[in-house]
Protein backbone atom coordinates (compact mmCIF):
# COMPACT_ATOMS: atom_id res chain seq x y z
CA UNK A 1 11.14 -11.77 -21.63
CA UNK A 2 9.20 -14.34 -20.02
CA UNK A 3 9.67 -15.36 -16.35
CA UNK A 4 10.57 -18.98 -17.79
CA UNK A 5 13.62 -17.62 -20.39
CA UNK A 6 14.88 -15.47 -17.04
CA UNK A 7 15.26 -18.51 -15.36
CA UNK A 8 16.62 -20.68 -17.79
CA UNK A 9 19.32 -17.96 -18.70
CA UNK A 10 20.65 -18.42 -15.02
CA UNK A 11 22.80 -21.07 -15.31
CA UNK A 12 22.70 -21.74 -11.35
CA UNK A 13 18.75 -21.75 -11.71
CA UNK A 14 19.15 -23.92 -14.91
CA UNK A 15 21.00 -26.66 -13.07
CA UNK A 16 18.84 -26.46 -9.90
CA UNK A 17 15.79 -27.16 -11.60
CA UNK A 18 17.29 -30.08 -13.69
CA UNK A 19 18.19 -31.79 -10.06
CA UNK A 20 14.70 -30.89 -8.41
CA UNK A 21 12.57 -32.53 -12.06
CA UNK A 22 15.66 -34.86 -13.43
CA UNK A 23 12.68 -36.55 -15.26
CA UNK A 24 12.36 -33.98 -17.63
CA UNK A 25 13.82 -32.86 -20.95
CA UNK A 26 12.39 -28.96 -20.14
CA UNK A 27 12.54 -28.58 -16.41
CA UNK A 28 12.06 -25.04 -16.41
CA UNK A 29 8.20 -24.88 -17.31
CA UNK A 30 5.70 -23.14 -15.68
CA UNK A 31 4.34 -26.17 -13.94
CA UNK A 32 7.72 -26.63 -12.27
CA UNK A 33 8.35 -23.63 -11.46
CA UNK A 34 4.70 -23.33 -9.17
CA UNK A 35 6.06 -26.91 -7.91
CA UNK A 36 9.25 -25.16 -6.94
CA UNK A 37 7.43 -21.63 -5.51
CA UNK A 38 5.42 -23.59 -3.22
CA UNK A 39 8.20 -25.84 -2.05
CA UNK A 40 10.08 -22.55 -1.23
CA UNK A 41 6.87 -21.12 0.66
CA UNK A 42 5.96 -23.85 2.68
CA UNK A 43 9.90 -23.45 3.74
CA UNK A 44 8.47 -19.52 5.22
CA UNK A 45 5.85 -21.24 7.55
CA UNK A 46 8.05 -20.96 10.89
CA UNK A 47 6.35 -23.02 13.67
CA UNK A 48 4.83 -20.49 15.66
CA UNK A 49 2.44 -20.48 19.19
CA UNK A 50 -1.08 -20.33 16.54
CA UNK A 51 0.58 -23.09 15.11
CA UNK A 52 0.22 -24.93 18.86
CA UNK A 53 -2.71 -24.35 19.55
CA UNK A 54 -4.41 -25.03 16.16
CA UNK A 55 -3.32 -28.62 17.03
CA UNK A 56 -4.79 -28.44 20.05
CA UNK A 57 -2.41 -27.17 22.63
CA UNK A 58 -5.11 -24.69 24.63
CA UNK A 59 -2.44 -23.19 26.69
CA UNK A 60 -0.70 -21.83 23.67
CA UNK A 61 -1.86 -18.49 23.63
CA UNK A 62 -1.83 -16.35 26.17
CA UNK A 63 -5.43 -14.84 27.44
CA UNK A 64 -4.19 -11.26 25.40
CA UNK A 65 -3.36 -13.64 22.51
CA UNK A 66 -6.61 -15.71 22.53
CA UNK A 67 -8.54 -12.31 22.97
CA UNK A 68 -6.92 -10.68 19.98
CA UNK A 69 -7.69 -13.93 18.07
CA UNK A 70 -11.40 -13.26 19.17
CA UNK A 71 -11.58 -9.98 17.69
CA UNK A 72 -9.76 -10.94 14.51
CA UNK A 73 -12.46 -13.64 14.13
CA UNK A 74 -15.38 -11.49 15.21
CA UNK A 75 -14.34 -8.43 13.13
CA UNK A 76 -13.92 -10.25 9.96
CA UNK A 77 -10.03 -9.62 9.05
CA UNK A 78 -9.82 -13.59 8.77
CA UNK A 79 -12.42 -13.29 5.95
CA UNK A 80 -9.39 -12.14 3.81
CA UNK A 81 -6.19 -13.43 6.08
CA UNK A 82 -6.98 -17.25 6.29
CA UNK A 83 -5.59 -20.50 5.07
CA UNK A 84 -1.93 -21.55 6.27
CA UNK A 85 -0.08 -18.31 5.09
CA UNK A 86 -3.09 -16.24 7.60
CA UNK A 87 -3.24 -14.59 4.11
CA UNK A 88 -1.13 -14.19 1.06
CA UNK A 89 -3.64 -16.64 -1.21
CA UNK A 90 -6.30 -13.76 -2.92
CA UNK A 91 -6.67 -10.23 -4.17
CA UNK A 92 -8.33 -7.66 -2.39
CA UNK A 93 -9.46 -3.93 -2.75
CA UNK A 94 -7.27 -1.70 -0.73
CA UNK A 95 -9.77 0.53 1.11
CA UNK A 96 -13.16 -0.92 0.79
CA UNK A 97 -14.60 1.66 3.39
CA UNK A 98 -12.61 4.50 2.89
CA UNK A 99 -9.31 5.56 1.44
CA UNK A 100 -6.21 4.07 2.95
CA UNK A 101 -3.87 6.58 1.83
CA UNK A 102 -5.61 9.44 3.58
CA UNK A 103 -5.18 7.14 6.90
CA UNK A 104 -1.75 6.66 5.88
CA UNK A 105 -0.80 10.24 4.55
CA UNK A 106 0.15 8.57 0.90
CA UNK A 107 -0.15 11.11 -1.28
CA UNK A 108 0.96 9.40 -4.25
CA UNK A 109 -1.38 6.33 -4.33
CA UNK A 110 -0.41 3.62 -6.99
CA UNK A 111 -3.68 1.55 -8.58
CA UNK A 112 -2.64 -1.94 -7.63
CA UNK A 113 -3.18 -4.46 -10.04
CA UNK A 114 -4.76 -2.22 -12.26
CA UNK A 115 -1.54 -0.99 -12.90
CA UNK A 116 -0.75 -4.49 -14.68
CA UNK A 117 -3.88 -5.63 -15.97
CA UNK A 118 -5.23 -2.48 -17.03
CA UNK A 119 -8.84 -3.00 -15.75
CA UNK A 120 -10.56 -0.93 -13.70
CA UNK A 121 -12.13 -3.42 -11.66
CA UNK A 122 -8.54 -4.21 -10.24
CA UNK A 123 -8.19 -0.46 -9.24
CA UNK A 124 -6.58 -0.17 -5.84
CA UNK A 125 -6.65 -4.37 -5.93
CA UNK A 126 -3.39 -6.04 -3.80
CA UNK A 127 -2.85 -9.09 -2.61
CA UNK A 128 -3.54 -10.06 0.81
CA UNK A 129 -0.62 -10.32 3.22
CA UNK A 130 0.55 -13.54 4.77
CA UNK A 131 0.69 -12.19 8.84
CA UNK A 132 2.92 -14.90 9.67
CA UNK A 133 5.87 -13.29 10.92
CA UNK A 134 4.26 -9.84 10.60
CA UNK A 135 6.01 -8.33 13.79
CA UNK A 136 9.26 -8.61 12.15
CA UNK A 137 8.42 -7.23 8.87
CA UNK A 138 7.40 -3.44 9.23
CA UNK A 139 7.07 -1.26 7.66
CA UNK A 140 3.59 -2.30 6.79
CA UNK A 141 1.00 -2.13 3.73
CA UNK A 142 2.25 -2.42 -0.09
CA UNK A 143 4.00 1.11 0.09
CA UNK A 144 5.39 0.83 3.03
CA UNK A 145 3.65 3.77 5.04
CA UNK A 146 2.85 2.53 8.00
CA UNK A 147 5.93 1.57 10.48
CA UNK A 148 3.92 0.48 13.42
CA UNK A 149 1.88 -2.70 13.74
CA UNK A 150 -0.77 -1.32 15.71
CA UNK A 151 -1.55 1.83 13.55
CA UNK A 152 -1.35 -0.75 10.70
CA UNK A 153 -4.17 -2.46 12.74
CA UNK A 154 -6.33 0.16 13.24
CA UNK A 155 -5.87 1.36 9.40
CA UNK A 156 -7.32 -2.05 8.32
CA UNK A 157 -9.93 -1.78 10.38
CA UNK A 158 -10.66 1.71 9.07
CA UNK A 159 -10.42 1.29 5.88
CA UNK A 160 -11.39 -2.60 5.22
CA UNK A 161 -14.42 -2.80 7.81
CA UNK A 162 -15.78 0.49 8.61
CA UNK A 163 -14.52 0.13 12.38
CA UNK A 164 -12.81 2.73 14.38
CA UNK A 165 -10.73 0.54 16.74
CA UNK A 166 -10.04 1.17 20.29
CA UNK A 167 -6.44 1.03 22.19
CA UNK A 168 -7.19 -2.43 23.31
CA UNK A 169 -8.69 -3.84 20.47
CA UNK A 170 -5.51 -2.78 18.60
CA UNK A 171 -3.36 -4.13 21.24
CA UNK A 172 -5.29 -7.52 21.23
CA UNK A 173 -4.99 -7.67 18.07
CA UNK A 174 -0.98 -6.93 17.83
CA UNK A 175 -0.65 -9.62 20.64
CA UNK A 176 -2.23 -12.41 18.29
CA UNK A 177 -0.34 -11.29 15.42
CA UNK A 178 2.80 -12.26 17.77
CA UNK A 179 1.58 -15.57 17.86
CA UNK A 180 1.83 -16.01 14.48
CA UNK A 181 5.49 -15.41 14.66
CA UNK A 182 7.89 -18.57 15.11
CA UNK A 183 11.79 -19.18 14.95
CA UNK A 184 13.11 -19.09 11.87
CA UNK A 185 14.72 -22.42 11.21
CA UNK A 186 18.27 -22.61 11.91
CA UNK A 187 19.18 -24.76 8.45
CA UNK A 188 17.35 -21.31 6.71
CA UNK A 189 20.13 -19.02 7.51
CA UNK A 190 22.48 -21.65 6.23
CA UNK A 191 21.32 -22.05 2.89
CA UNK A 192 23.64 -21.08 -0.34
CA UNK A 193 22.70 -17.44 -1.48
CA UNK A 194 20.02 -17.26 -4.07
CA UNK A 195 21.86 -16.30 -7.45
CA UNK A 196 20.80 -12.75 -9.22
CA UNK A 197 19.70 -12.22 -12.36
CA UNK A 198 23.23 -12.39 -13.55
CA UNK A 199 23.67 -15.59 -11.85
CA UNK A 200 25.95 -14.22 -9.25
């Protein structure tokens, strides 16, 4: 089934999406429902210290903070985590360097996207993680092998740009990521359960 029957078979899903588009006769189509995904998002982007200073508050980051933010620039990880998500908008090869499950100790790797498409050029293809709220989301990479941030650091720069980091740089690093982390809005906790499949 289609991800458009799913949702119109929920009747909880059904009626929310006649409120949100009232306008239309069909309001679950796929042009509502990337209306609706992004609304929902943008709802995930928790104002954090980055946030401050990217509007110009210089004292936002701490000098460990600003320092990791140096090396995330300079070593090229914002190449692939960018944009307002600081990822979590492209595809990328898993292991452009070297193999990330021999860093990790996977020893059942899964093909990524070429698991879906069926296309070897998407072998070992994921999608870039958002690192906003990153400290609070471990464990780390697509299979979850990796339980602490700064091994998941040093992995990526392994495996994505060919660099063996140091202690410090991971630590830097780690510290910035924190920065990207921001209260979670208290009307969040408070909204009505999202209904399951079943619509329950």
């Amino acid at each position: 089934a289609t991800a458009m029957s799913k949702l119109k078979a929920v009747p909880a899903y059904a009626g929310a999406f006649a409120k949100a588009f009232p306008g239309d006769k069909d309001p679950i189509n796929s042009k509502n429902w990337g209306v609706a995904v992004g609304a929902f998002e943008r709802t995930l982007l928790t104002p954090s210290k980055f946030d401050a200073f990217l509007t110009g508050d210089a004292s936002a980051l701490t000098k460990q903070e600003a320092a990791g933010l140096r090396k995330f620039i300079d070593l090229g990880c914002a190449s692939c985590h960018n944009g307002a998500g600081v990822g979590g908008n492209s595809f990328q090869k898993f292991g452009v360097v070297s193999d990330y499950w021999k860093e990790t100790g996977v020893t059942t790797p899964d093909k990524g996207r070429a698991d879906v498409t069926k296309n070897d050029a998407d072998l070992y293809v994921f999608k870039v993680a958002s690192l906003r709220n990153v400290t609070q989301t471990a464990p780390y990479f697509h299979d979850g092998s990796v339980d602490d941030l700064a091994r998941a650091v040093k992995v990526m720069g392994k495996t994505q740009l060919g660099q063996d980091l140091s202690e410090k740089d991971a630590a830097d690093i780690v510290a910035f990521l924190g920065a990207l982390t921001g209260p979670v809005p208290p009307n969040y906790s408070a909204l009505e359960p999202y209904p399951d499949a079943q619509g329950n």
